[in-house]
Protein backbone atom coordinates (compact mmCIF):
# COMPACT_ATOMS: atom_id res chain seq x y z
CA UNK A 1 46.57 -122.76 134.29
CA UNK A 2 43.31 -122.53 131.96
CA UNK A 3 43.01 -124.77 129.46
CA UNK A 4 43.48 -122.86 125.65
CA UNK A 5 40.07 -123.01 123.75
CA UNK A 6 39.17 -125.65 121.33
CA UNK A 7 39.78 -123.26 118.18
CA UNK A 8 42.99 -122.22 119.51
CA UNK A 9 44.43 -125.48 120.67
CA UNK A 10 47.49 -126.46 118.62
CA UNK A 11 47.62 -123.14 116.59
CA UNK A 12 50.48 -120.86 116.50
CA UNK A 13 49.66 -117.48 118.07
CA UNK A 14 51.94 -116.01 115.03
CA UNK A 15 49.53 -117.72 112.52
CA UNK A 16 46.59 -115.76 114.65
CA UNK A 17 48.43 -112.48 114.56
CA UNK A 18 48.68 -112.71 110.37
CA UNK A 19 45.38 -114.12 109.51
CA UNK A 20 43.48 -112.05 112.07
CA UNK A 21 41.10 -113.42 114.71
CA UNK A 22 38.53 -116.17 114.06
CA UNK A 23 35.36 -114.73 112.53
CA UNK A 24 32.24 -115.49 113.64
CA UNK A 25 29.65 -117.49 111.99
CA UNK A 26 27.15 -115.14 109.88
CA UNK A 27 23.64 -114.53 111.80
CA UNK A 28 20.55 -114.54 110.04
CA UNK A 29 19.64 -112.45 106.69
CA UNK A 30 17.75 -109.67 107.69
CA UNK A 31 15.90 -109.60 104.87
CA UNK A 32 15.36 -113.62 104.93
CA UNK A 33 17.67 -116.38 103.54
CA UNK A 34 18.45 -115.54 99.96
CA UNK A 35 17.03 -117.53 97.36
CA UNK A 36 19.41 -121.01 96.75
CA UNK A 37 19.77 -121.85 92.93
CA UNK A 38 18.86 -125.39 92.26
CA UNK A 39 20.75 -127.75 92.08
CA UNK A 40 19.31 -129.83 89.26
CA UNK A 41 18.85 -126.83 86.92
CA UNK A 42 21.21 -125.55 84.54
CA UNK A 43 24.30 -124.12 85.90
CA UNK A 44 24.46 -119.80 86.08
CA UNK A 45 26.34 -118.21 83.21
CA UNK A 46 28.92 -115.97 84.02
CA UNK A 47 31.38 -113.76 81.53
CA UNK A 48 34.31 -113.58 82.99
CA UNK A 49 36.17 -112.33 79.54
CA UNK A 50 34.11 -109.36 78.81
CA UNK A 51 30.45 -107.75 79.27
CA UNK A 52 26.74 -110.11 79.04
CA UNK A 53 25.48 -110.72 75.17
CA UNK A 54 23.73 -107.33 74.17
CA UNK A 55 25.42 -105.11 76.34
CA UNK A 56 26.81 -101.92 75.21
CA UNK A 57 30.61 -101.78 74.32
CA UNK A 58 32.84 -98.84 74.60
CA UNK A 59 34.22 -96.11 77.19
CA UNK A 60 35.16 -92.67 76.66
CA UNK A 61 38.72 -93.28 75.19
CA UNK A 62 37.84 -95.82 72.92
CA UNK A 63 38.38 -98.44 75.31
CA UNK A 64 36.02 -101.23 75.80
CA UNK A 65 33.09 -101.68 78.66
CA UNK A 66 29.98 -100.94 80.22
CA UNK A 67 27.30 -98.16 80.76
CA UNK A 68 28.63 -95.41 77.14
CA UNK A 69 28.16 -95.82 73.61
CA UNK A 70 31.44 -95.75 71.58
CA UNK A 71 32.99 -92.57 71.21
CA UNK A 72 35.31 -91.69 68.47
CA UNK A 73 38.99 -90.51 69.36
CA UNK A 74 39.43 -87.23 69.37
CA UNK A 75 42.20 -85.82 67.20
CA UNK A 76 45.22 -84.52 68.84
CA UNK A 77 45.36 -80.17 68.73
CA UNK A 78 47.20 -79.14 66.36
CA UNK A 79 50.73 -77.00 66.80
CA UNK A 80 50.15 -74.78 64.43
CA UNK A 81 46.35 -73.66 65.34
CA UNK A 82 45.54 -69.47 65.12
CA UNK A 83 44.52 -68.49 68.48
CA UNK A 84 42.18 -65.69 68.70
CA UNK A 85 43.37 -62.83 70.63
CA UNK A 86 39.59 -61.71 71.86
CA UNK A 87 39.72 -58.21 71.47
CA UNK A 88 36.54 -57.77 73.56
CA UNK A 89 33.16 -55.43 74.05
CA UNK A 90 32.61 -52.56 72.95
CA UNK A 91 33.00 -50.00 75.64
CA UNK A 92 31.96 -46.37 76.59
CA UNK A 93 35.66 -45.95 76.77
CA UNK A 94 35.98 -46.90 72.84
CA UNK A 95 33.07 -44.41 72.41
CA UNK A 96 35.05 -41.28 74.15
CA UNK A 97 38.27 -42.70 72.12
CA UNK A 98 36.15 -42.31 68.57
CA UNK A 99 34.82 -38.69 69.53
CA UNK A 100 38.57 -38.00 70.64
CA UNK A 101 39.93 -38.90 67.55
CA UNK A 102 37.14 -37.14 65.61
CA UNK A 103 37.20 -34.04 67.30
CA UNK A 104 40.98 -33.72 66.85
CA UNK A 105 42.04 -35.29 63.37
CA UNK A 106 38.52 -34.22 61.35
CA UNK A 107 37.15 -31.26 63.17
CA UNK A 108 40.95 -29.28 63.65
CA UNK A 109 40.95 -29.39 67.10
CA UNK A 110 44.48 -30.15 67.14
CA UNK A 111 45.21 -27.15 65.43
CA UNK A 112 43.06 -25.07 67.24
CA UNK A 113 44.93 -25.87 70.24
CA UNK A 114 48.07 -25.70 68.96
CA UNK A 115 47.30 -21.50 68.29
CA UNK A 116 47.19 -21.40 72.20
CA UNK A 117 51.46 -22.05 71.85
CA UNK A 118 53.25 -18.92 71.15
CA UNK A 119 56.09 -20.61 69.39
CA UNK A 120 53.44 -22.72 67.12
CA UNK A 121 52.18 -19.61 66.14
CA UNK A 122 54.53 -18.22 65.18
CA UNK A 123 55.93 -20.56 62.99
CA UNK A 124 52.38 -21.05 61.32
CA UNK A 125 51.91 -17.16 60.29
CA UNK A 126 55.68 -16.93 59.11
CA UNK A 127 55.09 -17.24 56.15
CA UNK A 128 57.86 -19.47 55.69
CA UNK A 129 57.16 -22.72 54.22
CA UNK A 130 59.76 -24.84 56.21
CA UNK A 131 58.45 -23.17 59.26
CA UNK A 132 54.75 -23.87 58.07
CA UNK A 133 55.44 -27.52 57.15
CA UNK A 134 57.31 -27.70 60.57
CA UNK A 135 54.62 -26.59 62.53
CA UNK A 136 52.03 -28.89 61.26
CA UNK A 137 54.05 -31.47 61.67
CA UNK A 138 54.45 -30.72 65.28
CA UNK A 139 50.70 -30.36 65.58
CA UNK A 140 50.18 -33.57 64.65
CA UNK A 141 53.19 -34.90 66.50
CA UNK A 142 51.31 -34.30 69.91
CA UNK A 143 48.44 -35.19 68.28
CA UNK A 144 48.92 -38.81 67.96
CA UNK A 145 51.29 -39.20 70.54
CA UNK A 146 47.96 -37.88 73.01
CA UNK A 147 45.91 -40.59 70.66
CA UNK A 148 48.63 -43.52 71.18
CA UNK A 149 48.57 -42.97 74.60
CA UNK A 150 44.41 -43.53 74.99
CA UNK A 151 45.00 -46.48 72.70
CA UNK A 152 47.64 -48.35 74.50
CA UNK A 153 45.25 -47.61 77.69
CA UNK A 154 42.13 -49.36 75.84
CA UNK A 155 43.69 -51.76 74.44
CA UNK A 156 46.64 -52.88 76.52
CA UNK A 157 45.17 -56.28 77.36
CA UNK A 158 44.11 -56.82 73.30
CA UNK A 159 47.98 -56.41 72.56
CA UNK A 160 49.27 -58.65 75.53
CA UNK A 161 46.48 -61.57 74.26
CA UNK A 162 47.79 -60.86 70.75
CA UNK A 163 51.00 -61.55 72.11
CA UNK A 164 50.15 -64.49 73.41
CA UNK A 165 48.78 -66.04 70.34
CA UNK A 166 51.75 -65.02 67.90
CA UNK A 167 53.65 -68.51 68.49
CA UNK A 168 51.74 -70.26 65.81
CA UNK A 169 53.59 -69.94 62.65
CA UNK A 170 55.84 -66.85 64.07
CA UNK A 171 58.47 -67.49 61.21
CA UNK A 172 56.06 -66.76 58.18
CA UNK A 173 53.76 -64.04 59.93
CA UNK A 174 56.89 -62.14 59.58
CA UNK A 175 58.25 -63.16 56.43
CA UNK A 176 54.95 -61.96 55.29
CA UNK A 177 55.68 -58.51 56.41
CA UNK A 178 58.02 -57.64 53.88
CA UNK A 179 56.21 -59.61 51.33
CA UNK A 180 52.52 -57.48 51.88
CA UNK A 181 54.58 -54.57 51.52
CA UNK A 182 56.16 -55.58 48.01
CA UNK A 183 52.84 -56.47 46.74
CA UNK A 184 51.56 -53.85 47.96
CA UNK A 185 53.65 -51.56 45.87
CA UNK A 186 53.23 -53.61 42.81
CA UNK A 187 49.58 -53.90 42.74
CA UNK A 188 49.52 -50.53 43.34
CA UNK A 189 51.80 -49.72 40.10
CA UNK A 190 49.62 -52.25 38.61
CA UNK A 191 46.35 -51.57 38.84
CA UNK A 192 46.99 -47.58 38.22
CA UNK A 193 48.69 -47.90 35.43
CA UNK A 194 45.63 -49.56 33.85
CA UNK A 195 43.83 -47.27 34.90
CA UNK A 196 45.54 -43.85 34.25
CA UNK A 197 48.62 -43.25 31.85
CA UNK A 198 49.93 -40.87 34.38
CA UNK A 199 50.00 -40.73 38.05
CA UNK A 200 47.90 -39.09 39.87
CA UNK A 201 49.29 -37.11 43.40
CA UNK A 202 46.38 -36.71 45.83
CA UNK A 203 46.85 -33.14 47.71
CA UNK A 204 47.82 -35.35 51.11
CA UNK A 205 50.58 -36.51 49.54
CA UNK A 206 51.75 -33.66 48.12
CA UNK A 207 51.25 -31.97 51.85
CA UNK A 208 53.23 -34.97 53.13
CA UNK A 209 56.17 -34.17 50.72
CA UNK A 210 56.20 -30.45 51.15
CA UNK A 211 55.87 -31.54 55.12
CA UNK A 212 58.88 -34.29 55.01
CA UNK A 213 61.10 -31.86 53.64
CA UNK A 214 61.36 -29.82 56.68
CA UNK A 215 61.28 -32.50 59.21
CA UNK A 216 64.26 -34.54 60.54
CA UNK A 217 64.06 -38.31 59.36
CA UNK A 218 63.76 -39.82 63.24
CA UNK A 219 61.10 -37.52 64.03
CA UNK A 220 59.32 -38.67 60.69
CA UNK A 221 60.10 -42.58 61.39
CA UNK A 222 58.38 -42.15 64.75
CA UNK A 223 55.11 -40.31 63.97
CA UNK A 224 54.54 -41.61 60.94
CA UNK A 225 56.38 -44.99 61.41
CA UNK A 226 55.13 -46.09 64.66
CA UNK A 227 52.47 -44.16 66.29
CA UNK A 228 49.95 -43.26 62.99
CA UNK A 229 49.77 -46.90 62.40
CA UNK A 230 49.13 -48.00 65.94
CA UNK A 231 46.37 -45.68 65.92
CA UNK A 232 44.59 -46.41 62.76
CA UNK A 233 44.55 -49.76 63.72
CA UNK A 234 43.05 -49.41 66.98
CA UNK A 235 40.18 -47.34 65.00
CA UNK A 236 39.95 -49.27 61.94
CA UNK A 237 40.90 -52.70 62.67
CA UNK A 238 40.23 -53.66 66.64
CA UNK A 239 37.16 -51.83 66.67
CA UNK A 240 35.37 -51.91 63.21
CA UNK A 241 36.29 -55.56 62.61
CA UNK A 242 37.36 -56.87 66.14
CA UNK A 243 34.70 -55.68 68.58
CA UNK A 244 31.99 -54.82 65.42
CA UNK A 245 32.20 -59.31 64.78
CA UNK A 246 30.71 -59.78 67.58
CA UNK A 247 27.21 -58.51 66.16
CA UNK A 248 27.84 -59.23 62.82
CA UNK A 249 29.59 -61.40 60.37
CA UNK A 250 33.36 -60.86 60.43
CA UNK A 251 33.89 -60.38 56.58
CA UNK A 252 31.03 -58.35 56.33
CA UNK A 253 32.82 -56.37 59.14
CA UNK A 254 36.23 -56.49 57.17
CA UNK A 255 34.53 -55.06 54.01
CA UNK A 256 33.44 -52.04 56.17
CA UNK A 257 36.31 -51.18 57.06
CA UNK A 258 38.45 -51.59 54.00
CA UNK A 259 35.93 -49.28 52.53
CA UNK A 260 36.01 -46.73 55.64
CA UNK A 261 39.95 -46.76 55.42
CA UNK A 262 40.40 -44.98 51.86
CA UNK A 263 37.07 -42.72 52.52
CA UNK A 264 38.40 -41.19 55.81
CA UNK A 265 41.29 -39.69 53.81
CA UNK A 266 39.15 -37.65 51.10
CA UNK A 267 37.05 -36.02 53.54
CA UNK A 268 38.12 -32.72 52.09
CA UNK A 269 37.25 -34.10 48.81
CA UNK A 270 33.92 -35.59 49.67
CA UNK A 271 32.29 -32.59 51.04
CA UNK A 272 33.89 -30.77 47.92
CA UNK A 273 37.08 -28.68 49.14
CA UNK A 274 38.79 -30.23 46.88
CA UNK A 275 38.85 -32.02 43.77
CA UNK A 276 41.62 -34.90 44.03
CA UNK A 277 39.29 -37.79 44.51
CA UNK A 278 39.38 -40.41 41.72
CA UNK A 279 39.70 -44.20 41.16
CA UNK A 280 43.79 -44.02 40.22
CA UNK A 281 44.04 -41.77 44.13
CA UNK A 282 41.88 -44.38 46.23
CA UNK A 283 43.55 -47.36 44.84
CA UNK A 284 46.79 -47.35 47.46
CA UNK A 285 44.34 -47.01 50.10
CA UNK A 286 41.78 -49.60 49.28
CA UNK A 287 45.11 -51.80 48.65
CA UNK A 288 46.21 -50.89 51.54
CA UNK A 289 43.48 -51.49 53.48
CA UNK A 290 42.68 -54.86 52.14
CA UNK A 291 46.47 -56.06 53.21
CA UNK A 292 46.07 -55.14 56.47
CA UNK A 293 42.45 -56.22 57.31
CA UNK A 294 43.03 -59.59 55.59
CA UNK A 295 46.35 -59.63 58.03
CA UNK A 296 44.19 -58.86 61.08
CA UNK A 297 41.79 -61.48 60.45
CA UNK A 298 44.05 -64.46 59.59
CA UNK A 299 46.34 -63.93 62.80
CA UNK A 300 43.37 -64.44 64.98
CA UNK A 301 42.09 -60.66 65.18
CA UNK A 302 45.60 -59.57 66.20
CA UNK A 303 46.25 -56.14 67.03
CA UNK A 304 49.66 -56.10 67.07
CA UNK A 305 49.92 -58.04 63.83
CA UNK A 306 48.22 -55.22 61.48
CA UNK A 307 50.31 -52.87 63.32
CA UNK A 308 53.27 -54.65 62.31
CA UNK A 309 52.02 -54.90 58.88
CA UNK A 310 51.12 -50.76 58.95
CA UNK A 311 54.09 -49.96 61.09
CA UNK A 312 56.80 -51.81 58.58
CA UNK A 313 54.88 -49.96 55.46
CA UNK A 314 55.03 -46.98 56.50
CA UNK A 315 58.57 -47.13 57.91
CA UNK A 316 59.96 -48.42 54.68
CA UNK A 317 58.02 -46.06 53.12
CA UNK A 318 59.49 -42.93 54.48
CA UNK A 319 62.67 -44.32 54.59
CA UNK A 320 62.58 -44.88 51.26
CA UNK A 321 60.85 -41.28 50.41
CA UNK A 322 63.80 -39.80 52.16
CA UNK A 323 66.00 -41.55 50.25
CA UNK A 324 64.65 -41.57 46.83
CA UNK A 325 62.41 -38.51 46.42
CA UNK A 326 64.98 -36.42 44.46
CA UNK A 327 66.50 -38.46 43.00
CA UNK A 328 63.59 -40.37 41.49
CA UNK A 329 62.20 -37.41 40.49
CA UNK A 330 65.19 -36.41 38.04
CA UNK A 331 65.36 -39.66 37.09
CA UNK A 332 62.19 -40.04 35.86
CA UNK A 333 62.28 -36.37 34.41
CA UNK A 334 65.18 -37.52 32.32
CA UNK A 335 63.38 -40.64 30.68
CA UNK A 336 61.42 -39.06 28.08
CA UNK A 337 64.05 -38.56 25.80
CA UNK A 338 65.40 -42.08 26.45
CA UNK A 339 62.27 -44.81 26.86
CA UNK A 340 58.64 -45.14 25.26
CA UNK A 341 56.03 -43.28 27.27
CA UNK A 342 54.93 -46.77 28.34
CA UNK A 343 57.96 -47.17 30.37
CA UNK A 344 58.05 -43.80 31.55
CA UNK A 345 54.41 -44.51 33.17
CA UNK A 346 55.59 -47.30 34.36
CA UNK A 347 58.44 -46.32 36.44
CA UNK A 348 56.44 -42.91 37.77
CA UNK A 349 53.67 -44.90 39.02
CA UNK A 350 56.28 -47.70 40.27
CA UNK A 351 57.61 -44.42 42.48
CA UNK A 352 54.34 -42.50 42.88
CA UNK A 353 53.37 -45.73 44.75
CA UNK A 354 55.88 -45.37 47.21
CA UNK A 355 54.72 -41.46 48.79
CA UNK A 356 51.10 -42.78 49.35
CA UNK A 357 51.77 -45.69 51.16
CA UNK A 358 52.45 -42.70 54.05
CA UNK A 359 49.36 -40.53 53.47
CA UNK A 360 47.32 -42.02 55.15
CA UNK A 361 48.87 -41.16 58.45
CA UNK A 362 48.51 -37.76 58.26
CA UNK A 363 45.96 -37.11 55.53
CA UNK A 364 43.02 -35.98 57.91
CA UNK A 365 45.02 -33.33 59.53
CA UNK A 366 46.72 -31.84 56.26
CA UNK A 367 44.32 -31.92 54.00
CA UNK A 368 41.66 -30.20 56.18
């Protein structure tokens, strides 16, 4: 039998299977034997509770150590942070859109295609003035249905990022709704009746009344409702203040276009066709468009927000013209005899208010 090595002799082979197999004694340095503190000087200092004198403090985090200068903590995002919704370059696409919408709202091109359709013709030569009002409403019908269509094609991805950001605050974006409407309609009342003791009907409106008269209430809540203000918006809000930010100042851009809105609606006016431009008309636009740019803006260049602004307004606004047309207008015929003309102003411009808020929609096409 051999004879168990010295190192081994007496040990148990289970205390060599847990503490591993005997290491060897450590060769040379191969850089030389380091240098041996001595022994008589003063003992090395260590830290064992924290970092040498004069060294830097701090880690990202706040916590203490080594190597980074302090940094602050940073403050937890808020919940209720606007988003932006991003509503992208300008495009040649948005270029084709603006000649599209040119070419068939200020030029007539609507209408000149609409002559190609027997029964549009003959409904616009009948000399009837249901069947007239009919058939431009059916012009511009197709009209802005083609226009919605290019829209929601352009800017599909703007209104699913606008969707995206609406969380923030949901509840009072649409409280506000109904609220921008009702100012709205009082500022409007307001401001014209310091301006003009009686109101003044631009000759869209009145071509919106005649046209409302002959046309069936859903057809009216549609167009006028829900397609007019989607396009508008595209036009006047996602590309004049959304894209048009990214080269220049966004308020500047919002100024533009609240001053483009009311001005696109007196082009008949402003190359003299007619003569219904005046402060006491352009004040429910430039309301108008004030509301719904400042809207756009604050909800993180939203898209869908200033159509839900424009769409409720002008849905309440027919709804309410259907409604209240005749009667208001006997009412208010009626109150001479009864109130001091300073009432009387005030409730015609309280309900001349209420017809403008939908000119806008069609006012290119009717009063051309």
């Amino acid at each position: 039998m051999s004879t168990p090595n010295d190192d081994q002799q007496g040990r148990d082979p289970r205390e060599t299977y847990r503490s591993g197999p005997p290491v060897p004694p450590p060769g040379p340095h191969p850089y030389g034997a380091p240098e041996q503190p001595d022994p008589q000087g003063p003992p090395a200092q260590s830290w064992p509770q924290g970092p040498p004198p004069g060294a830097p403090q701090g880690q990202p985090g706040g916590q203490p150590g080594w190597g980074m200068p302090p940094q602050p903590p940073r403050p937890a995002p808020s919940r209720h942070r606007q988003r932006d919704a991003e509503p992208g370059r300008f495009s040649w696409w948005d270029l084709g859109a603006v000649v599209l919408y040119l070419a068939t709202f200020m030029i007539g091109g609507a209408g000149l295609v609409a002559t190609l359709l027997p029964p549009v013709r003959r409904m616009m030569t009948s000399g009837d003035a249901d069947q007239m009002a009919l058939s431009q409403f059916l012009v511009n019908a197709g009209a802005y249905v083609l226009m919605a269509l290019v829209v929601l094609l352009l800017a599909g991805p703007a209104v699913m990022r606008a969707v995206r950001t609406f969380a923030p605050l949901w509840w009072l974006k649409l409280l506000l709704v109904p609220v921008s409407w009702l100012a709205i309609i009082l500022v409007n009342a307001t401001l014209v009746s310091l301006i003009s003791d009686q109101p003044q009907v631009s000759a869209n409106q009145q071509a919106i009344e005649q046209m409302l008269g002959a046309v069936p209430y859903l057809g009216a809540l549609v167009v006028l409702g829900l397609l007019g203000p989607l396009v508008e918006e595209f036009f006047f809000r996602h590309l004049l203040v959304g894209k048009l930010s990214r080269h220049l100042n966004i308020w500047i851009c919002g100024a533009i276009s609240v001053a483009v809105f009311p001005m696109i609606h007196f082009i008949p006016a402003l190359i003299g066709l007619t003569d219904d431009l005046s402060i006491a008309t352009l004040v429910p636009y430039v309301t108008m468009g004030l509301v719904f740019t400042l809207g756009y803006i604050l909800s993180g260049r939203s898209l869908l927000y200033s159509w839900l602004l424009h769409a409720f307004n002008n849905s309440l606004a027919v709804s309410l013209q259907y409604l209240l047309q005749g009667p208001l207008k006997e009412f208010t015929e009626q109150l001479p005899d009864t109130m001091p003309d300073g009432g009387v102003a005030v409730l015609g411009l309280l309900g001349a208010t209420v017809a403008p808020v939908v000119s806008p929609v069609l006012g290119p096409v009717l009063a051309g």
